[in-house]
PDB file of N, CA and C in Angstrom:
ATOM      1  N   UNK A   1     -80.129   2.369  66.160  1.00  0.00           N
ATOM      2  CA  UNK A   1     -81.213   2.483  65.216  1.00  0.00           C
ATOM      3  C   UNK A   1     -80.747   2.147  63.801  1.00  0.00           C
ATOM      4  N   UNK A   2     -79.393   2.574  63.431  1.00  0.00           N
ATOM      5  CA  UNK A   2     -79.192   2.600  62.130  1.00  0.00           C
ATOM      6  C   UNK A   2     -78.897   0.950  61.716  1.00  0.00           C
ATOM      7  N   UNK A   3     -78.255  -0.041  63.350  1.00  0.00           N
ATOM      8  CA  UNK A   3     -78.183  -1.628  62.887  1.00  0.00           C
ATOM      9  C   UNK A   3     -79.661  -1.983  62.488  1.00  0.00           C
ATOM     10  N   UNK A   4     -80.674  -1.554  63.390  1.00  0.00           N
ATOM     11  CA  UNK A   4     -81.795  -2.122  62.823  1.00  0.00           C
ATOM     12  C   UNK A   4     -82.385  -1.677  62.001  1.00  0.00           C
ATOM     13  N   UNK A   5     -82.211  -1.039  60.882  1.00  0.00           N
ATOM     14  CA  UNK A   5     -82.954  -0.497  59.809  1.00  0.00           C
ATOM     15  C   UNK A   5     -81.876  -1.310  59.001  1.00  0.00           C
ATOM     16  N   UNK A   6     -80.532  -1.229  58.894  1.00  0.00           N
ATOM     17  CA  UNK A   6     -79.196  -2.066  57.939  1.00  0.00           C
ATOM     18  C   UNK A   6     -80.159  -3.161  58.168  1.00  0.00           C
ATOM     19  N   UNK A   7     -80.235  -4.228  59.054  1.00  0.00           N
ATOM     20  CA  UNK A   7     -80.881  -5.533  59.105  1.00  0.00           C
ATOM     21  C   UNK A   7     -82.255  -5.849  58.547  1.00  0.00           C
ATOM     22  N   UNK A   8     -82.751  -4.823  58.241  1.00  0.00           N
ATOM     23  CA  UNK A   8     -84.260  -4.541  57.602  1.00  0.00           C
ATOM     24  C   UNK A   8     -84.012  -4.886  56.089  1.00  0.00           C
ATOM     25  N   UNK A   9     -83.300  -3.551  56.253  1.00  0.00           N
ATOM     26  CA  UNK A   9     -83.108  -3.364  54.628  1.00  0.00           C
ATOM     27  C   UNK A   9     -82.236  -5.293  54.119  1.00  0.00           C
ATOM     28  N   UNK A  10     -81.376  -5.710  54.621  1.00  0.00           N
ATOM     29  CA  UNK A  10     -80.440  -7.159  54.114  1.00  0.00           C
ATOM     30  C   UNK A  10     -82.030  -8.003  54.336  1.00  0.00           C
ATOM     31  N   UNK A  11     -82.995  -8.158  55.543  1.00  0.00           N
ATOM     32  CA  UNK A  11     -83.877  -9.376  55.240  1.00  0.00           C
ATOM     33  C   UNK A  11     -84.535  -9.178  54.253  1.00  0.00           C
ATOM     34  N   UNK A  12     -85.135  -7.874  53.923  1.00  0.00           N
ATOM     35  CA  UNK A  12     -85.378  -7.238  52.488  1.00  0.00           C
ATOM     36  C   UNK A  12     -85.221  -8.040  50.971  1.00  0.00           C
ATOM     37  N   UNK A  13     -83.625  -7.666  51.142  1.00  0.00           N
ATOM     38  CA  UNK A  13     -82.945  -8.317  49.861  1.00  0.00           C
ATOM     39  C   UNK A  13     -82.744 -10.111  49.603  1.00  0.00           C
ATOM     40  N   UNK A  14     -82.899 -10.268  50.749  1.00  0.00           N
ATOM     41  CA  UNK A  14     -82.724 -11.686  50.885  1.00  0.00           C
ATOM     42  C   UNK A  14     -83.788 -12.175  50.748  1.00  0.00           C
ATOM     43  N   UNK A  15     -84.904 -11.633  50.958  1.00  0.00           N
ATOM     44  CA  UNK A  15     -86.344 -12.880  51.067  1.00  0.00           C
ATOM     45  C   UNK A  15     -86.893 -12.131  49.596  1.00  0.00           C
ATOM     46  N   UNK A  16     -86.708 -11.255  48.634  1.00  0.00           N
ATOM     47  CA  UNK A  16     -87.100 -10.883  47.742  1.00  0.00           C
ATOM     48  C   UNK A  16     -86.750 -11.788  46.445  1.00  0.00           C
ATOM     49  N   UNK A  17     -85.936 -12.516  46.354  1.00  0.00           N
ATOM     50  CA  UNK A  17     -85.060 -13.860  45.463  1.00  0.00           C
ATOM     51  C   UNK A  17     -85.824 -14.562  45.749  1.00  0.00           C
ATOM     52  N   UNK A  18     -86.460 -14.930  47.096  1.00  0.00           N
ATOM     53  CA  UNK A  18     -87.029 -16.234  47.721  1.00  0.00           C
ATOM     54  C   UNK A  18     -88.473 -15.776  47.486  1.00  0.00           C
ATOM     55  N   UNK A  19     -89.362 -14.658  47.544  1.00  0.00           N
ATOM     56  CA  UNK A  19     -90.518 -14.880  47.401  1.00  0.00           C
ATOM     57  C   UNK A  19     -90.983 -15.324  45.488  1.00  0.00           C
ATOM     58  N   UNK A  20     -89.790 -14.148  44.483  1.00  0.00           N
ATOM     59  CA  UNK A  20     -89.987 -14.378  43.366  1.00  0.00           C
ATOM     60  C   UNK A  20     -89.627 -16.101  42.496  1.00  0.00           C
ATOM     61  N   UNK A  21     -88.932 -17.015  43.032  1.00  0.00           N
ATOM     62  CA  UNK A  21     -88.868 -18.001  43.031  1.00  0.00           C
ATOM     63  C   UNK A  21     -89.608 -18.928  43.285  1.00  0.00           C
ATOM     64  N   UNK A  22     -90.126 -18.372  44.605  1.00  0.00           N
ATOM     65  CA  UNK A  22     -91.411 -19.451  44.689  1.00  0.00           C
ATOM     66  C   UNK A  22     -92.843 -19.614  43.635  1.00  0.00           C
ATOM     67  N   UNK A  23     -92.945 -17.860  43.211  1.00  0.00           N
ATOM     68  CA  UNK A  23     -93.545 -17.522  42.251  1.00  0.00           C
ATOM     69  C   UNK A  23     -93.808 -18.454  40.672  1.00  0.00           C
ATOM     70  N   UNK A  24     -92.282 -18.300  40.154  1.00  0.00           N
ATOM     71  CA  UNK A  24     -92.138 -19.495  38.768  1.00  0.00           C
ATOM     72  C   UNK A  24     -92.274 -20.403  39.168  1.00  0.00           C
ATOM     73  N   UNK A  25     -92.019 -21.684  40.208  1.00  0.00           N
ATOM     74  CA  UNK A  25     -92.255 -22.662  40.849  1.00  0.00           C
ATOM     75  C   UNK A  25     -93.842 -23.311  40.461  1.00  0.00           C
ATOM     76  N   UNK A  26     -94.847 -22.613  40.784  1.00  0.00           N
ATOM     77  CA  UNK A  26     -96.401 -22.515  40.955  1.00  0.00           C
ATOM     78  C   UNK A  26     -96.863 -22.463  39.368  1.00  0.00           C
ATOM     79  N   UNK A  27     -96.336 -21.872  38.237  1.00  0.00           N
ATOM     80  CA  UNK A  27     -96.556 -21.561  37.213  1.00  0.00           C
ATOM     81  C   UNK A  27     -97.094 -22.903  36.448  1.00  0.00           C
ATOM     82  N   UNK A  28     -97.646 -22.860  35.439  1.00  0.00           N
ATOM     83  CA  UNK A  28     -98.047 -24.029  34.741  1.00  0.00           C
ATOM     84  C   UNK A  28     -96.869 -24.245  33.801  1.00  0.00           C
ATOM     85  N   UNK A  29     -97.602 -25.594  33.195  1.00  0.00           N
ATOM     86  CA  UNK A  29     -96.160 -25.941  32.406  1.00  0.00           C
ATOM     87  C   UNK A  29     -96.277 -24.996  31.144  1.00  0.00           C
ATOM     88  N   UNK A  30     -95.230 -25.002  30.529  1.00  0.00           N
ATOM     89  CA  UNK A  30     -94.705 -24.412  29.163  1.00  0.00           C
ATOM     90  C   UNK A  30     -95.806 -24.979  28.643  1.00  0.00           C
ATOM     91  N   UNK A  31     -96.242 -24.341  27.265  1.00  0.00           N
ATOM     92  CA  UNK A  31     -97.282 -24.893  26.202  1.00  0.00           C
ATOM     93  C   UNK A  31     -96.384 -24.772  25.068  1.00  0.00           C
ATOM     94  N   UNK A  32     -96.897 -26.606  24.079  1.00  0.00           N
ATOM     95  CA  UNK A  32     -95.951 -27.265  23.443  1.00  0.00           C
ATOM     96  C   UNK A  32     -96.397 -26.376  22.344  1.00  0.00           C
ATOM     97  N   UNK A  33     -95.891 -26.518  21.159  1.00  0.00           N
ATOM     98  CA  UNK A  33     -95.884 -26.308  19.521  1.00  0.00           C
ATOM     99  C   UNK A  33     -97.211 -26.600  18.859  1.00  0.00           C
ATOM    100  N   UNK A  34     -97.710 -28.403  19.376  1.00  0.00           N
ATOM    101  CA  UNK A  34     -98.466 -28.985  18.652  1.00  0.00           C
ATOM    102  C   UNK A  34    -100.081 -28.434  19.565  1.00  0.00           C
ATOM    103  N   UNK A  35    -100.146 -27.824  21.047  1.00  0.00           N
ATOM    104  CA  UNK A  35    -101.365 -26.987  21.684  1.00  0.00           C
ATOM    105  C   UNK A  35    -101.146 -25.892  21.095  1.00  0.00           C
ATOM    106  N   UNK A  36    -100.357 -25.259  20.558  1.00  0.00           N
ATOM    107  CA  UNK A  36    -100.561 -23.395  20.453  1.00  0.00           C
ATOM    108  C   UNK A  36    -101.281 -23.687  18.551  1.00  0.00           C
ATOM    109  N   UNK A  37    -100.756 -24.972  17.811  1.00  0.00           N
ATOM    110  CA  UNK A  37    -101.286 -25.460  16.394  1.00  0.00           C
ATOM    111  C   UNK A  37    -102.825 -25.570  16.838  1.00  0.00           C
ATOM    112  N   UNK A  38    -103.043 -26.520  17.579  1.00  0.00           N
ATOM    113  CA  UNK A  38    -104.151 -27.103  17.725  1.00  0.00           C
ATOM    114  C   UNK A  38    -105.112 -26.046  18.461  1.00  0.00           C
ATOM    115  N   UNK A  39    -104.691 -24.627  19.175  1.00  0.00           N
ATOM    116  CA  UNK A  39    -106.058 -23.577  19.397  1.00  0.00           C
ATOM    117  C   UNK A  39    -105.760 -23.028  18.533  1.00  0.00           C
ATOM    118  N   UNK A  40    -104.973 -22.306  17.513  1.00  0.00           N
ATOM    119  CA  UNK A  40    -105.073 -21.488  16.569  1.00  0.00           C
ATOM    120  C   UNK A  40    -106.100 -22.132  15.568  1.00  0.00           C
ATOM    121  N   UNK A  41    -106.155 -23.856  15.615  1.00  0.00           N
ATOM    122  CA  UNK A  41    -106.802 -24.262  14.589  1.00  0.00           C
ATOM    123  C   UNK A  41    -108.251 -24.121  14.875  1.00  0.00           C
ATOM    124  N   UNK A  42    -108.603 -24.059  16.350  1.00  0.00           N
ATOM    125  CA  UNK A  42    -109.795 -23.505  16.625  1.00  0.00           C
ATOM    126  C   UNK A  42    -110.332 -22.790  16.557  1.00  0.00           C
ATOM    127  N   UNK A  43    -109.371 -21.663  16.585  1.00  0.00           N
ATOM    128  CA  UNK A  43    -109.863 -20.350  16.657  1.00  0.00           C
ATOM    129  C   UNK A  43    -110.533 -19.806  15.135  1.00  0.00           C
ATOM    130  N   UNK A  44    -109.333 -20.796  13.837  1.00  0.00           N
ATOM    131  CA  UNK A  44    -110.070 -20.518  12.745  1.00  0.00           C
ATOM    132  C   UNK A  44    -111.413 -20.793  12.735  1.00  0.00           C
ATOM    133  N   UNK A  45    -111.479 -22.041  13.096  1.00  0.00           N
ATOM    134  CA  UNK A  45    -112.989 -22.860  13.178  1.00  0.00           C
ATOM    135  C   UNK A  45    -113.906 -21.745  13.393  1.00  0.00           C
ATOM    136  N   UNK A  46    -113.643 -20.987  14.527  1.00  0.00           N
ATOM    137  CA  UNK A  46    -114.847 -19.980  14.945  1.00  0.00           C
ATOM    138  C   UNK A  46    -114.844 -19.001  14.164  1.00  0.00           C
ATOM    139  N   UNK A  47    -114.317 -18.989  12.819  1.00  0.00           N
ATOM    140  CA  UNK A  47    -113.998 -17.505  12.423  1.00  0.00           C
ATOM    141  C   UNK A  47    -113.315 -16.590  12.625  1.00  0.00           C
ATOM    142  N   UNK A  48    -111.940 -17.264  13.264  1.00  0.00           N
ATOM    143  CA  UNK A  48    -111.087 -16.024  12.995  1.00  0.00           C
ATOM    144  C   UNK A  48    -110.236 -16.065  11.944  1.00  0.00           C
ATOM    145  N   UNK A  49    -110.012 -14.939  11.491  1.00  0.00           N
ATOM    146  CA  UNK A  49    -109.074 -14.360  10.501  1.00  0.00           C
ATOM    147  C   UNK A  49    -107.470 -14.109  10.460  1.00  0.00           C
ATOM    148  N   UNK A  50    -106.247 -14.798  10.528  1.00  0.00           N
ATOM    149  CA  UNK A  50    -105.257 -13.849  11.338  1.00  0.00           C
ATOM    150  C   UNK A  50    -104.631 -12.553  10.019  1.00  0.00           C
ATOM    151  N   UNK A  51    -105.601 -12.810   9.103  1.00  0.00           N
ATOM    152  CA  UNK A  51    -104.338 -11.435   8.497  1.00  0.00           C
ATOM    153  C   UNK A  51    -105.270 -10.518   8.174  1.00  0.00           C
ATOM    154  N   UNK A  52    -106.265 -10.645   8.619  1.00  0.00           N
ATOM    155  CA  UNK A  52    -107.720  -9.307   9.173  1.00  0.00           C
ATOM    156  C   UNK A  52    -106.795  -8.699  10.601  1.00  0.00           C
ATOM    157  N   UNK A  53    -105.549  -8.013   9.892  1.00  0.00           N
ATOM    158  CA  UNK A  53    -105.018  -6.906  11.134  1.00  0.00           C
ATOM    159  C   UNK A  53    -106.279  -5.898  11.403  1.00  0.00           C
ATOM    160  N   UNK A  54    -106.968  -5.321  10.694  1.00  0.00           N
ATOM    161  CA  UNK A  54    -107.765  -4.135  10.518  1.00  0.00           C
ATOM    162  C   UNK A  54    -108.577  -4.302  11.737  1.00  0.00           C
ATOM    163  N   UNK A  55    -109.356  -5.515  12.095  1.00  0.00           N
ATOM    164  CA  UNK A  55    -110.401  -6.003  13.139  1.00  0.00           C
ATOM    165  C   UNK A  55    -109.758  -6.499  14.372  1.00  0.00           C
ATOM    166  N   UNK A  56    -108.413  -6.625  14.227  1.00  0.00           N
ATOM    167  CA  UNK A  56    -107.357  -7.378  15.308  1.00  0.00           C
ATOM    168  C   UNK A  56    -108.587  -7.881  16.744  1.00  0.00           C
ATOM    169  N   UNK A  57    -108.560  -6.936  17.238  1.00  0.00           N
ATOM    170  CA  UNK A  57    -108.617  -7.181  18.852  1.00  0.00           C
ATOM    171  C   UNK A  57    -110.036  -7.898  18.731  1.00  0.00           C
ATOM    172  N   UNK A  58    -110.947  -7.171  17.782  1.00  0.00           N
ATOM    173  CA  UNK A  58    -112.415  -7.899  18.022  1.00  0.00           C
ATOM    174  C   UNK A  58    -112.451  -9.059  17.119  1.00  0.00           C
ATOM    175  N   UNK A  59    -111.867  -9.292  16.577  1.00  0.00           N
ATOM    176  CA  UNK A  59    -112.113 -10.616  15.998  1.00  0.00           C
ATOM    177  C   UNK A  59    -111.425 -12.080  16.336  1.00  0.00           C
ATOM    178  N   UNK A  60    -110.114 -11.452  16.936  1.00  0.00           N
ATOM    179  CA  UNK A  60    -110.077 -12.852  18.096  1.00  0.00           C
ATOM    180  C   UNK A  60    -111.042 -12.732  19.423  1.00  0.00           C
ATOM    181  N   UNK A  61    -111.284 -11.645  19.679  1.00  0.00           N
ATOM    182  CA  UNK A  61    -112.135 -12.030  21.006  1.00  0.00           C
ATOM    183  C   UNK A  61    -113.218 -12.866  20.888  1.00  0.00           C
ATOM    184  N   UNK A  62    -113.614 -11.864  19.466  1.00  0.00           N
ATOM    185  CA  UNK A  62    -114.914 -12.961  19.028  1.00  0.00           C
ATOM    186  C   UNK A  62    -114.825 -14.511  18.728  1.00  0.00           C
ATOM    187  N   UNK A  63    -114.051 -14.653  18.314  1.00  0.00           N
ATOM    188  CA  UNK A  63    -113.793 -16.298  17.848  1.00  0.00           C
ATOM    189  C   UNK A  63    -113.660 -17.039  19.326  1.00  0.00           C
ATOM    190  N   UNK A  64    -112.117 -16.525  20.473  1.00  0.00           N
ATOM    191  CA  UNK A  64    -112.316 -16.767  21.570  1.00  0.00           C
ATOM    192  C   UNK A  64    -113.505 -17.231  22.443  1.00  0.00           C
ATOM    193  N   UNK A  65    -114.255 -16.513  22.208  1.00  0.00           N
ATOM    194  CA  UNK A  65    -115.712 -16.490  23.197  1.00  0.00           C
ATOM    195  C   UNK A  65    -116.455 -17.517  22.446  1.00  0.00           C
ATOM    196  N   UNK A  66    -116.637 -17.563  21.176  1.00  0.00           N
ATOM    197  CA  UNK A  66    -117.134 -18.704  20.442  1.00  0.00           C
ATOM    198  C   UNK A  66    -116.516 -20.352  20.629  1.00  0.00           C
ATOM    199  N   UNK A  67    -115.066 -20.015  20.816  1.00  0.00           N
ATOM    200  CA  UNK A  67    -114.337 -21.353  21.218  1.00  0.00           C
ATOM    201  C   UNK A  67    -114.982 -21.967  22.612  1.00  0.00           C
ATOM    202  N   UNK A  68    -115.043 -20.701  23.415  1.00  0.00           N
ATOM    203  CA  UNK A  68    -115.418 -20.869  25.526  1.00  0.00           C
ATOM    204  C   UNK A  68    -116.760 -21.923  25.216  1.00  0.00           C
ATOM    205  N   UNK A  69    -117.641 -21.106  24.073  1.00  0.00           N
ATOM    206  CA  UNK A  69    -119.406 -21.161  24.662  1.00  0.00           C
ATOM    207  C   UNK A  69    -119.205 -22.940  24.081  1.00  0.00           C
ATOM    208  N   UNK A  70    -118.101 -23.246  23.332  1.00  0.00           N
ATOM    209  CA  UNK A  70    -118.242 -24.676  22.424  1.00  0.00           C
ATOM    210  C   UNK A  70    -117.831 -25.736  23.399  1.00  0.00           C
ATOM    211  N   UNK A  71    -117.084 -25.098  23.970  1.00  0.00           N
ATOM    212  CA  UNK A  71    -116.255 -26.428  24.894  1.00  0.00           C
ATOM    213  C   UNK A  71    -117.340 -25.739  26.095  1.00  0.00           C
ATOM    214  N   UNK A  72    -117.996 -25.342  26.534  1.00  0.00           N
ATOM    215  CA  UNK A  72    -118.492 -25.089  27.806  1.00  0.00           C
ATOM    216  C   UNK A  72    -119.800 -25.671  27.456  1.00  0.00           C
ATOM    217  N   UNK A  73    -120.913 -25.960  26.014  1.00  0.00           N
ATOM    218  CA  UNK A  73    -121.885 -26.997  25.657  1.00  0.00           C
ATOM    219  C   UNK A  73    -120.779 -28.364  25.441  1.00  0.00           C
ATOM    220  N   UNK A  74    -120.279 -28.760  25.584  1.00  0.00           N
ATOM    221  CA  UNK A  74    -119.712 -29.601  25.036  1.00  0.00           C
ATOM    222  C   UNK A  74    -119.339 -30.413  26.516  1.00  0.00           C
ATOM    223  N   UNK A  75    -119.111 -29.760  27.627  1.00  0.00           N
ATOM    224  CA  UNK A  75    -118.649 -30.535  28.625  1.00  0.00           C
ATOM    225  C   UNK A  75    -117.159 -30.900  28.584  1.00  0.00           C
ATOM    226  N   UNK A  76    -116.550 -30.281  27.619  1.00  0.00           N
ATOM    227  CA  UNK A  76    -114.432 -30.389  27.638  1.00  0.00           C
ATOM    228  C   UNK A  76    -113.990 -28.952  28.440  1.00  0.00           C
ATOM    229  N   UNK A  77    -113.357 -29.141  28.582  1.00  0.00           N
ATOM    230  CA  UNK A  77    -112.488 -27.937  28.923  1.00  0.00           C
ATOM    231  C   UNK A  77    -112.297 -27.600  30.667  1.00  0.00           C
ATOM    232  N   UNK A  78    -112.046 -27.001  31.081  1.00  0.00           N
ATOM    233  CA  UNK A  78    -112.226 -26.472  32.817  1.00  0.00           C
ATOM    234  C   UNK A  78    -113.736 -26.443  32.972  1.00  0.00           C
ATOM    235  N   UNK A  79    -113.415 -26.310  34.481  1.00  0.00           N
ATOM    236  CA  UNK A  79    -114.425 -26.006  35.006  1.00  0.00           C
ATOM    237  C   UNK A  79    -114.732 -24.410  34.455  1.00  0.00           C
ATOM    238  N   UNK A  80    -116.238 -23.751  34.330  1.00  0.00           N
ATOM    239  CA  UNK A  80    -115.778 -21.968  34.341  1.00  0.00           C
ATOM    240  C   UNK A  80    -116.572 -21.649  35.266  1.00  0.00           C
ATOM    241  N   UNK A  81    -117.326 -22.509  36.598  1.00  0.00           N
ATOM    242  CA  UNK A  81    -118.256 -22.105  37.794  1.00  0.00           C
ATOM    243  C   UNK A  81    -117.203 -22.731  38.919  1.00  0.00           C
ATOM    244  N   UNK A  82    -117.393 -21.744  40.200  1.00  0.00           N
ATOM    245  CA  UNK A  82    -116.996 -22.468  41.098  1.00  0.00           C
ATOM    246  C   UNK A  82    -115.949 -21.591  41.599  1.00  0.00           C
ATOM    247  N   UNK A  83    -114.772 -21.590  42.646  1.00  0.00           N
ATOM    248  CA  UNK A  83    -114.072 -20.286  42.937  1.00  0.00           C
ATOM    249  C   UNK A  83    -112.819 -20.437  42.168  1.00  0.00           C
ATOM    250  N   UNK A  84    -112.396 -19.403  42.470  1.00  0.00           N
ATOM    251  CA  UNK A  84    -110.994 -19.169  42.030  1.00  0.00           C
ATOM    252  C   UNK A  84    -109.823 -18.341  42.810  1.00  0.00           C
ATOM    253  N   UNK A  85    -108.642 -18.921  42.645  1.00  0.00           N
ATOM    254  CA  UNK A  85    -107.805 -17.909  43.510  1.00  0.00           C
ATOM    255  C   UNK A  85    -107.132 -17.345  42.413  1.00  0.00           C
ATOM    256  N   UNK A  86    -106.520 -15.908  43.569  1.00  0.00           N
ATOM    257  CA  UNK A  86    -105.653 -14.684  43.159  1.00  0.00           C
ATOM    258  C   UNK A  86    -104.466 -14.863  43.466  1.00  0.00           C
ATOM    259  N   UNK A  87    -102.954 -14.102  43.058  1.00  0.00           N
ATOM    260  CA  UNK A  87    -101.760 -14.095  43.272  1.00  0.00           C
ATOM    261  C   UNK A  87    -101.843 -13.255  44.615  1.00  0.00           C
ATOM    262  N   UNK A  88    -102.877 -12.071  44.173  1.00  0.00           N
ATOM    263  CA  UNK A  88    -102.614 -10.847  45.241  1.00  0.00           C
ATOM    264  C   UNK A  88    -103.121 -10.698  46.492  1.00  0.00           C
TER     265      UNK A  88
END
């Protein structure tokens, strides 16, 4: 009993490297300098503020959601109908 629980526990350790690997693999690419410039510059567009700490959380959301509804009349951006998958 105790080899087959030892052999449990080693496939364990061994396929746990291999599932988290496959994981970063799947990931999207890195986002450059000149995309993280170019949505912040959007985000002003919609009205956001960045040194309005006081409003933090609601005032990027707000701008956020203003950015979605622009590119979603606009026909740019993803799809936002249709399915989607989970990790879990």
């Amino acid at each position: 009993m105790k080899s087959i629980l030892k052999a449990a526990v080693l496939a364990a350790i061994i396929a746990v490297p291999a599932v988290s690997f496959a994981q970063v693999q799947t990931q999207q690419q890195p986002v450059t300098r000149a995309q993280v410039r170019a949505e912040l510059a959007q985000l002003r567009a919609a009205g956001y503020d960045p040194n309005d700490w006081m409003h933090y959380p609601e005032n990027i959301q707000a701008a956020e959601a203003k950015v979605e509804a622009q590119r979603g009349a606009t026909g740019y951006g993803p799809s936002t109908s249709g399915t989607s998958q989970s990790s879990q």
